[in-house]
Protein backbone atom coordinates (compact mmCIF):
# COMPACT_ATOMS: atom_id res chain seq x y z
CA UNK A 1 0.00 0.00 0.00
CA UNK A 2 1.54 3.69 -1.36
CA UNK A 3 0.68 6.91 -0.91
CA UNK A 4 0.73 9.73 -2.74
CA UNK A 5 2.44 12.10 -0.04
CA UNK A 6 4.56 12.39 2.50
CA UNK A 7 2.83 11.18 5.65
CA UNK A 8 3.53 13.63 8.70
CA UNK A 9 2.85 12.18 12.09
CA UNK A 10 0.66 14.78 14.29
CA UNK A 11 -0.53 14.23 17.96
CA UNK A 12 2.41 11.49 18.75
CA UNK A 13 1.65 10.35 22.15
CA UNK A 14 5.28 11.06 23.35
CA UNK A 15 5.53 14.22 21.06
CA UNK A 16 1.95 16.09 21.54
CA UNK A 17 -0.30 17.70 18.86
CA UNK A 18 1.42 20.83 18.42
CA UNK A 19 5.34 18.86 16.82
CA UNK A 20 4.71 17.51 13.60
CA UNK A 21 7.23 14.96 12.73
CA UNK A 22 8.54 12.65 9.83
CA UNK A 23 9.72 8.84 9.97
CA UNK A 24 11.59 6.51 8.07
CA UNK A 25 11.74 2.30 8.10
CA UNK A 26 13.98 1.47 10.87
CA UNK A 27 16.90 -0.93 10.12
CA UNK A 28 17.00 -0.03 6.13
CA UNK A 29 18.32 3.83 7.18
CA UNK A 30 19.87 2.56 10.42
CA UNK A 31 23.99 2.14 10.46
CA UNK A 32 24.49 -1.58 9.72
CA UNK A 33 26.22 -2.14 13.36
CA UNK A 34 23.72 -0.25 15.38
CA UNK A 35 23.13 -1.83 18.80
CA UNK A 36 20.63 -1.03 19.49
CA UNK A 37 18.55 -3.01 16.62
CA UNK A 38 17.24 -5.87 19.06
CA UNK A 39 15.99 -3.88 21.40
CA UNK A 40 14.53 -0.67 19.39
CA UNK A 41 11.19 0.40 20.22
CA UNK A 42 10.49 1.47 16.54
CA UNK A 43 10.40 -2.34 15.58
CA UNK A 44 7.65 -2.96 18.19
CA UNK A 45 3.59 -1.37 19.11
CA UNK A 46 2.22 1.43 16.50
CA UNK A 47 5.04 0.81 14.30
CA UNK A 48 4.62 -2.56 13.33
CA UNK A 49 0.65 -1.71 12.48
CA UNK A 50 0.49 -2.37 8.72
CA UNK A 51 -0.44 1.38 7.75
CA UNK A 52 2.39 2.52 9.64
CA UNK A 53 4.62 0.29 8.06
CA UNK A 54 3.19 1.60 4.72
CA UNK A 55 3.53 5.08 5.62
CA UNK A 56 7.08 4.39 6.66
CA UNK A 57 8.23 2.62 3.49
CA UNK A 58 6.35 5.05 1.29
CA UNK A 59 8.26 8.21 3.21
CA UNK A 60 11.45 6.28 2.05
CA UNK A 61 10.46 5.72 -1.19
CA UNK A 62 9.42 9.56 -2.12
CA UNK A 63 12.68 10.98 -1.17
CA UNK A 64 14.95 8.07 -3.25
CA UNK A 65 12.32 8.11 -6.26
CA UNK A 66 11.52 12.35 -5.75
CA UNK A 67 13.64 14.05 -3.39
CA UNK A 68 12.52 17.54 -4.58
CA UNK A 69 8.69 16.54 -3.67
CA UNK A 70 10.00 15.03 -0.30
CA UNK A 71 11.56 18.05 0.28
CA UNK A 72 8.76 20.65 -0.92
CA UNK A 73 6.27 18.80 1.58
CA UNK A 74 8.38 18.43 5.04
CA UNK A 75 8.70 22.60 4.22
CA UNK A 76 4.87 22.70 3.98
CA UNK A 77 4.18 20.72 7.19
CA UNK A 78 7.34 22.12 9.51
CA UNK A 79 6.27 26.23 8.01
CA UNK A 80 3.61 26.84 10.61
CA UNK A 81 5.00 24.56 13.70
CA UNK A 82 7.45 26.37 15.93
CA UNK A 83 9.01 22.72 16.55
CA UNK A 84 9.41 19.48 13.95
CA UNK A 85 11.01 15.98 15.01
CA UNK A 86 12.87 13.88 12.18
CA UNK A 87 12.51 10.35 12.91
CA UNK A 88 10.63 8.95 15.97
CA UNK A 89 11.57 5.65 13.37
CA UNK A 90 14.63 5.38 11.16
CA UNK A 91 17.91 7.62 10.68
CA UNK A 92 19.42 9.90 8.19
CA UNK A 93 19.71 7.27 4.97
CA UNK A 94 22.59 9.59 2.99
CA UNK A 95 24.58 13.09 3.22
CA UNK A 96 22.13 14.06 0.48
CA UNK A 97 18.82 13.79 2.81
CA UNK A 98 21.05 15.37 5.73
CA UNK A 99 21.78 18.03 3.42
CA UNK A 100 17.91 18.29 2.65
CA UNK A 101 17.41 18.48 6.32
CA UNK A 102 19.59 21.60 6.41
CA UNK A 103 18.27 23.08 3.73
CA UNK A 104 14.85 22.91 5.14
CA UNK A 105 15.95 24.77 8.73
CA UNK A 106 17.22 27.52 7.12
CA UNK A 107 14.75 28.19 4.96
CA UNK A 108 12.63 27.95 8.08
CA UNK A 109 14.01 29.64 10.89
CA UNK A 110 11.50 30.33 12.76
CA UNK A 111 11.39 26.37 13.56
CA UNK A 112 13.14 24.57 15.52
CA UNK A 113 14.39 21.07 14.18
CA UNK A 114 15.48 17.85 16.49
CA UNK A 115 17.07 14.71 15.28
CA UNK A 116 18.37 12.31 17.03
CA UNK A 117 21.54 9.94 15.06
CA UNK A 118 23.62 7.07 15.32
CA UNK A 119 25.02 7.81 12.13
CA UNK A 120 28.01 9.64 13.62
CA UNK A 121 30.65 9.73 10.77
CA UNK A 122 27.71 11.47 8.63
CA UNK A 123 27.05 14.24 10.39
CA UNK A 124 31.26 14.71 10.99
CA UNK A 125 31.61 15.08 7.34
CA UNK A 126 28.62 16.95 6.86
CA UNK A 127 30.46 19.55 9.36
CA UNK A 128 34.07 19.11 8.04
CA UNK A 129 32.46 19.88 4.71
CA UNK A 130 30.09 22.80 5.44
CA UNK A 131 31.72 24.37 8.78
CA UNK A 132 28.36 24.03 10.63
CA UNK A 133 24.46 23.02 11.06
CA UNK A 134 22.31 25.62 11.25
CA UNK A 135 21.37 26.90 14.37
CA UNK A 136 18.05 26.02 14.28
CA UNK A 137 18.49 21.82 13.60
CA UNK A 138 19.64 20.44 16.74
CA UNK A 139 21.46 17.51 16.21
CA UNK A 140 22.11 15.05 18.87
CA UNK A 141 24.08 12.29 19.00
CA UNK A 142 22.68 9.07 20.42
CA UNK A 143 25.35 6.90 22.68
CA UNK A 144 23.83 2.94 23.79
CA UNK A 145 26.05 1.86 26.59
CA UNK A 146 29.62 1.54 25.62
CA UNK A 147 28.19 2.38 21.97
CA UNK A 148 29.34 6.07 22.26
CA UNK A 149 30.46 8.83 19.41
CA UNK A 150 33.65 9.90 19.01
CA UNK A 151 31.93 13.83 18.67
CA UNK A 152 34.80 16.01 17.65
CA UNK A 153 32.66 18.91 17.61
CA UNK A 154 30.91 18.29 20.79
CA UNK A 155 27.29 18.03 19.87
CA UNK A 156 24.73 17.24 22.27
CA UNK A 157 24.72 13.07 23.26
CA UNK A 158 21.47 11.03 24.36
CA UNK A 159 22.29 8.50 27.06
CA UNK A 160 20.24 5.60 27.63
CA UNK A 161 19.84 4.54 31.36
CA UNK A 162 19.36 0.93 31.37
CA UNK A 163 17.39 -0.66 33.79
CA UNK A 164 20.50 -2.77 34.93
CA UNK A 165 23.06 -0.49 34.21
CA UNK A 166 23.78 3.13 34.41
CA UNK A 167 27.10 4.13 34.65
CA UNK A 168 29.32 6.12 32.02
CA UNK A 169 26.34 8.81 32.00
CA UNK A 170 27.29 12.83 32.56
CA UNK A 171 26.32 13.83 36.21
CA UNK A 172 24.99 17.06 34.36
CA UNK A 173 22.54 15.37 32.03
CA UNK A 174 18.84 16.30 31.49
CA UNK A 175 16.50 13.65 32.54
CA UNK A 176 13.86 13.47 29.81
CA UNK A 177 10.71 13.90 31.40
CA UNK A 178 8.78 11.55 28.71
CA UNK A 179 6.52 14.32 27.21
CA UNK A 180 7.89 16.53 24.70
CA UNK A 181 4.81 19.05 24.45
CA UNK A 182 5.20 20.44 28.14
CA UNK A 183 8.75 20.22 28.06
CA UNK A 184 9.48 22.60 24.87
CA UNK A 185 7.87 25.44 27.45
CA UNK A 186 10.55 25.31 29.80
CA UNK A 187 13.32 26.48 27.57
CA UNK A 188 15.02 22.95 28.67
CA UNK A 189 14.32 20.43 26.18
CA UNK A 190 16.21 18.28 23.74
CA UNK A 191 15.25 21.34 21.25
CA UNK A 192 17.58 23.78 23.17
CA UNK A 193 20.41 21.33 24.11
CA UNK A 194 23.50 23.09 23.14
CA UNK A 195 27.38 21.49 22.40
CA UNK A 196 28.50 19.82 25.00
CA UNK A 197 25.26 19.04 26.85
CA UNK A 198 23.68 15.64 26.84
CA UNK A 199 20.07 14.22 27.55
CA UNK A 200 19.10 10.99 29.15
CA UNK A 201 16.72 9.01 28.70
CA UNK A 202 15.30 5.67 30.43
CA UNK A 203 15.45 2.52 28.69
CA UNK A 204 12.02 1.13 27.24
């Protein structure tokens, strides 16, 4: 089953009405040694619904077949939202949809992009390449256990707290409260994390 658009998730549970976001299949745009695979929650609940998995594949499938469309509607959903999440599923496939990602923020500044990435050596070259990200697409690197980035430029990290095991995580890290639509208010979510701050969050 295809679609004809992009499908934009609004009124995620986690996320709240007001933050659009976008997904992608998980595994397919995923780093080939991610390890957190086995245990992600994108491969279990709503996701595994067989619209979802639809909307998923067909997301993927407009940006390899039409990038330019892809593109065109992510700027039409993220224009009137003063926040937009990439990927509650999936990861940045390529340099050219990170480079797509940028383009969108700064044609948008007014919004304030999050994405969350195991694909560490991307977004290096993307910044060895281009200097920077734009202010308003907050990158953050996401560490599992002993799984961590090497982060040369010091971007934000996500720490998972496992139920059985919680060491290596910064003293100084923001506990994520669970609900992204209160927390945008207080100035001190993942959206405002800065270089060299980190987030954690508590395992599934």
């Amino acid at each position: 089953m295809l679609y004809d658009h992009v499908h934009i998730s609004h009124g995620v549970s986690k996320l709240g009405a007001d933050i659009p976001s976008v997904s992608l299949p998980v595994g397919v745009t995923c780093r080939a040694d991610a390890p957190c695979f086995k245990k992600c929650y994108a491969r279990r609940g709503r996701f595994c619904f067989r619209r979802n998995r639809a909307y998923l594949e067909t997301n993927l499938a407009l940006w390899r077949n039409d990038p330019a469309f892809f593109e065109r509607e992510i700027t039409i959903a993220a224009f009137p939202a003063r926040f937009f999440r990439w990927h509650s599923s999936g990861d940045i496939p390529d340099m050219a949809y990170l480079e797509m990602m940028t383009r969108v923020a700064e044609n948008l500044p007014d919004t304030r992009f999050l994405a969350f990435t195991k694909k560490y050596e991307l977004i290096d070259d993307y910044i060895n390449s281009h200097g920077s990200l734009p202010e308003n697409l907050i990158i953050i690197l996401s560490a599992w256990g002993d799984f961590r980035p090497n982060n040369p430029h010091n971007l934000p990290v996500a720490y998972i707290r496992f139920k059985k095991e919680t060491t290596g995580i910064p003293a100084d890290a923001r506990p994520c409260p669970s609900y992204c639509g209160d927390c945008v208010a207080t100035g001190m979510s993942c959206w405002d994390l800065k270089r060299g701050e980190s987030v954690v969050f508590n395992e599934h």
